[in-house]
Protein backbone atom coordinates (compact mmCIF):
# COMPACT_ATOMS: atom_id res chain seq x y z
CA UNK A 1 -42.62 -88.06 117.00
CA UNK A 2 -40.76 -86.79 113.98
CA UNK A 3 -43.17 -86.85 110.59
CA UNK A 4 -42.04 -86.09 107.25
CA UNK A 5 -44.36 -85.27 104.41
CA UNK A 6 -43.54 -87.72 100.85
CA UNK A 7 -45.60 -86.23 97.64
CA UNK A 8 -46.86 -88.82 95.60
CA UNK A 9 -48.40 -86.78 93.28
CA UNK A 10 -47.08 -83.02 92.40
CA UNK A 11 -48.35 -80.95 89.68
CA UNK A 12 -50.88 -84.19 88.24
CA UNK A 13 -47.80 -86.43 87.65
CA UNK A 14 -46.38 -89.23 90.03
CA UNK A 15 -42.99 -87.48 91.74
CA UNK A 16 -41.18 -90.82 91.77
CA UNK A 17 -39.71 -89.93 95.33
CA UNK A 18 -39.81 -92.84 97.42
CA UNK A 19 -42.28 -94.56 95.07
CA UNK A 20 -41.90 -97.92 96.60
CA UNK A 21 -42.88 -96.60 99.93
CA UNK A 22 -46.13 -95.11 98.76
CA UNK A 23 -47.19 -97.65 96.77
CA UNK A 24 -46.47 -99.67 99.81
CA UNK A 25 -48.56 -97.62 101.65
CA UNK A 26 -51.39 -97.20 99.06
CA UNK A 27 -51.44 -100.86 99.30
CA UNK A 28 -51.80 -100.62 103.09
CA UNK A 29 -54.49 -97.89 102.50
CA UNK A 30 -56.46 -100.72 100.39
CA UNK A 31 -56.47 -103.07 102.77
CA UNK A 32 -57.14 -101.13 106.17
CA UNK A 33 -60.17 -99.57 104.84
CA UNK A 34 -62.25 -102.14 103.89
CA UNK A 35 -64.37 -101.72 106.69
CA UNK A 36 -64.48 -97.94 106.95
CA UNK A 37 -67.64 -95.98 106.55
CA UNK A 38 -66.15 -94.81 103.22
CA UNK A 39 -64.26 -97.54 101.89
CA UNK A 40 -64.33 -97.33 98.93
CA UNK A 41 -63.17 -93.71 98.31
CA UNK A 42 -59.75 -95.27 98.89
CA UNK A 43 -60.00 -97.76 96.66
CA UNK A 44 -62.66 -97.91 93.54
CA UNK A 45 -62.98 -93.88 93.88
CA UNK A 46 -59.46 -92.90 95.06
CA UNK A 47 -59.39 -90.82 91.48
CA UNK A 48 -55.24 -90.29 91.99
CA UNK A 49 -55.72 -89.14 88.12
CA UNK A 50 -57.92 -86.34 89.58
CA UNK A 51 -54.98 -85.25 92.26
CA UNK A 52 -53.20 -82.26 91.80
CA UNK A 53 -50.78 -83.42 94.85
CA UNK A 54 -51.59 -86.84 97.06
CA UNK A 55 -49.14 -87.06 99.77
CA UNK A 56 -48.32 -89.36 102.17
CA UNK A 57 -46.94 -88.75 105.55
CA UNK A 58 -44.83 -91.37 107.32
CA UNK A 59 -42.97 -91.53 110.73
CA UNK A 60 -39.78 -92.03 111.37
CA UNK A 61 -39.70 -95.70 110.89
CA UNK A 62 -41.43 -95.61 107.88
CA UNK A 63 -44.85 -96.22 108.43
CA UNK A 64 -47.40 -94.06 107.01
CA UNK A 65 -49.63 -92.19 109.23
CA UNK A 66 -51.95 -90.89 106.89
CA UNK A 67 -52.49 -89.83 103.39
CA UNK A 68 -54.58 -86.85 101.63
CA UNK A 69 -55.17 -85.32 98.67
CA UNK A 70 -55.80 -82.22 96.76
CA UNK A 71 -58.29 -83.00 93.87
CA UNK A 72 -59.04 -80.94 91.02
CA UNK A 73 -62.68 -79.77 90.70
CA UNK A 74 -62.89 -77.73 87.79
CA UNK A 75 -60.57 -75.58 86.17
CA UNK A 76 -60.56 -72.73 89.19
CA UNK A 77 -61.39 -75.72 91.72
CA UNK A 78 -59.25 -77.39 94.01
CA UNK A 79 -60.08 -79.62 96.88
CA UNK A 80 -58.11 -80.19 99.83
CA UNK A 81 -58.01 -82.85 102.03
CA UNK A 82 -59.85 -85.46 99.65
CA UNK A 83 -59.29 -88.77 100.81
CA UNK A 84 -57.55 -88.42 103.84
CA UNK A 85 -57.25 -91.68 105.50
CA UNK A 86 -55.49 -92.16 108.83
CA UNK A 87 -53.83 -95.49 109.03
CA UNK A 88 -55.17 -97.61 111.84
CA UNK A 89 -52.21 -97.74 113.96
CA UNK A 90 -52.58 -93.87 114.48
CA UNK A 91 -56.15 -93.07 114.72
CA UNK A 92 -56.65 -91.14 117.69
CA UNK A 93 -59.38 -91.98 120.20
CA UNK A 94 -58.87 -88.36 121.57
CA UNK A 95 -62.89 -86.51 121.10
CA UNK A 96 -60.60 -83.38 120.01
CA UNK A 97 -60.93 -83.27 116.40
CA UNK A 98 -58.55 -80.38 116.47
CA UNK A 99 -55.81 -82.46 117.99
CA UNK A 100 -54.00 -83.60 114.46
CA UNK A 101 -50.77 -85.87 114.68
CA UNK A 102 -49.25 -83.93 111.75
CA UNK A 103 -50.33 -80.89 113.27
CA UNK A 104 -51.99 -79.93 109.40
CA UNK A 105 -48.65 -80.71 108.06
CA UNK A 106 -50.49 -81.86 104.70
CA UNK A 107 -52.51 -79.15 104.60
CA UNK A 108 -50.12 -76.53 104.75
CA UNK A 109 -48.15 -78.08 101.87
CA UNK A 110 -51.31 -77.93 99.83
CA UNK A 111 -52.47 -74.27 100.18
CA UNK A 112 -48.49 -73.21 99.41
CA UNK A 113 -48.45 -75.40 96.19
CA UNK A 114 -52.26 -74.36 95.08
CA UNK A 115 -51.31 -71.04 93.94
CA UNK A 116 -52.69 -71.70 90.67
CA UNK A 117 -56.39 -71.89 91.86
CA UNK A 118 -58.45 -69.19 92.61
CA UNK A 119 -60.30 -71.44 95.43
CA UNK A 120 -59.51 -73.70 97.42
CA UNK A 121 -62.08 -76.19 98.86
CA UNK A 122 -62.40 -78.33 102.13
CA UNK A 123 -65.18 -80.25 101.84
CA UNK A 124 -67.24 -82.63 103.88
CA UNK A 125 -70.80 -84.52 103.97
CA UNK A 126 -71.30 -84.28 107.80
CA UNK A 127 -71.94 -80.53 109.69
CA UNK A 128 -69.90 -77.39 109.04
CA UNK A 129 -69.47 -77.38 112.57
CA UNK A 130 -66.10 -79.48 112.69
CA UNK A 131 -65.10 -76.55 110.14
CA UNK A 132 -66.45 -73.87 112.40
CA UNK A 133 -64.17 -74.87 115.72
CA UNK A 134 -61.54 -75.44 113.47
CA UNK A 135 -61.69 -71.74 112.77
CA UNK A 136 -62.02 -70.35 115.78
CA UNK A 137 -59.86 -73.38 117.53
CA UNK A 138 -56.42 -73.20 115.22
CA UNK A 139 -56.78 -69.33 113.90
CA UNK A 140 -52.87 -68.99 113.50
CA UNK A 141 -54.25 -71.70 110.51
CA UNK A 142 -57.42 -70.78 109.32
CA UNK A 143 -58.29 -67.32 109.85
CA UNK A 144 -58.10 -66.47 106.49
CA UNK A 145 -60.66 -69.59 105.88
CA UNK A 146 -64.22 -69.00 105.66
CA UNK A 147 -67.20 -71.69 106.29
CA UNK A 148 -69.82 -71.03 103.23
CA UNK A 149 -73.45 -69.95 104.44
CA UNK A 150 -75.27 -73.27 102.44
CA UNK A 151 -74.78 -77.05 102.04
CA UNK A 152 -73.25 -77.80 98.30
CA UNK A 153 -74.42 -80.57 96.00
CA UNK A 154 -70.94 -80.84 94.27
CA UNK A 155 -70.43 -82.71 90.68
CA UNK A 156 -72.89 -85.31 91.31
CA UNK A 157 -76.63 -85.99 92.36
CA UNK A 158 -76.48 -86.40 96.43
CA UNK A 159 -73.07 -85.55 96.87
CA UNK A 160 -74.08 -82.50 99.18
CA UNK A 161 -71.15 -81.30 101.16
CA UNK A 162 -70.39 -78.53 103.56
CA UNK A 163 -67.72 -76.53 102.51
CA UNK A 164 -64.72 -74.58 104.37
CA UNK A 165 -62.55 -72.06 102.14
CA UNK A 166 -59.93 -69.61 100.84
CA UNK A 167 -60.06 -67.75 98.05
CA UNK A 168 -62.57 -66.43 95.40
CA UNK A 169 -66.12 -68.04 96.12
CA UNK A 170 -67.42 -66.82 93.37
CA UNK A 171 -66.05 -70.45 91.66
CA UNK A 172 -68.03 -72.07 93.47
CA UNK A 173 -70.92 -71.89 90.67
CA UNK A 174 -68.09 -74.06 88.79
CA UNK A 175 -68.57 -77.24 90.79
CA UNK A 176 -72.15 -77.11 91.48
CA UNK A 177 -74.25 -80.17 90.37
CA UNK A 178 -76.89 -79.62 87.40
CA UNK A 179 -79.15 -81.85 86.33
């Protein structure tokens, strides 16, 4: 299947490439996830003014496939894959959480346009294992990526996250909740 990666959102500011599309797709994204476990991150807490980049990617008939995006933390901050949502018609039912249709095509866009930030977050509420196989599972990916040794409460009360990482974790203090 041929994929091709659309950026919504580039340096904080709507690209204007294929606009119509994504805001076709955002649409999609709306409606689709109604029912998901996390609704509502893709609609009342999507936060696109918090994005850094938001992509979409779409196959070759148009239809997106999924969407993600890299949302700023703090200053030093950056979170990738925030939001991700695949659309319905391409969820997997494959048990290999490794096995990505983009093959991390999003992902790889982020980290080469995230220069700017000294870390670089992957975050998620569930176990660090998922982040752990992906390490040892896709190394020509994430060598250079580290799991971090405790669970995070990020921003907000009860938003405790495991984190996966590049970069300088020294930042981390940055993002940590306090009361």
């Amino acid at each position: 299947m041929n994929l091709r990666l659309v950026p919504y959102i580039k340096n904080k500011t709507v690209t204007g490439i294929e606009q119509q599309l994504c805001e076709q797709a955002l649409e999609q994204m709306h409606t689709e996830s109604a029912s998901d476990r996390l609704g509502a991150n893709y609609t009342k807490w999507l936060r696109l003014e918090r994005m850094e980049i938001f992509t979409f990617v779409f196959d070759e008939f148009d239809n997106p496939v999924q969407a993600s995006g890299c949302q700023i933390m703090s200053d030093n901050v950056v979170r990738v894959c925030s939001r991700y949502y695949v659309f319905n018609d391409f969820r997997k039912q494959s048990s290999d959480l490794l096995d990505k249709l983009d093959d991390f095509m999003d992902l790889k866009y982020a980290v080469a346009n995230l220069k700017d930030y000294p870390l670089i977050i992957w975050s998620r509420d569930k176990s660090a294992g998922f982040f752990k196989r992906l390490k040892k599972g896709r190394p020509d990916i994430f060598s250079n990526w580290n799991v971090y040794d405790s669970e995070v409460e990020i921003l907000w009360k009860d938003n405790v996250q495991h984190v996966f990482y590049i970069g300088d974790i020294s930042y981390i203090d940055e993002i940590k909740y306090s009361a």
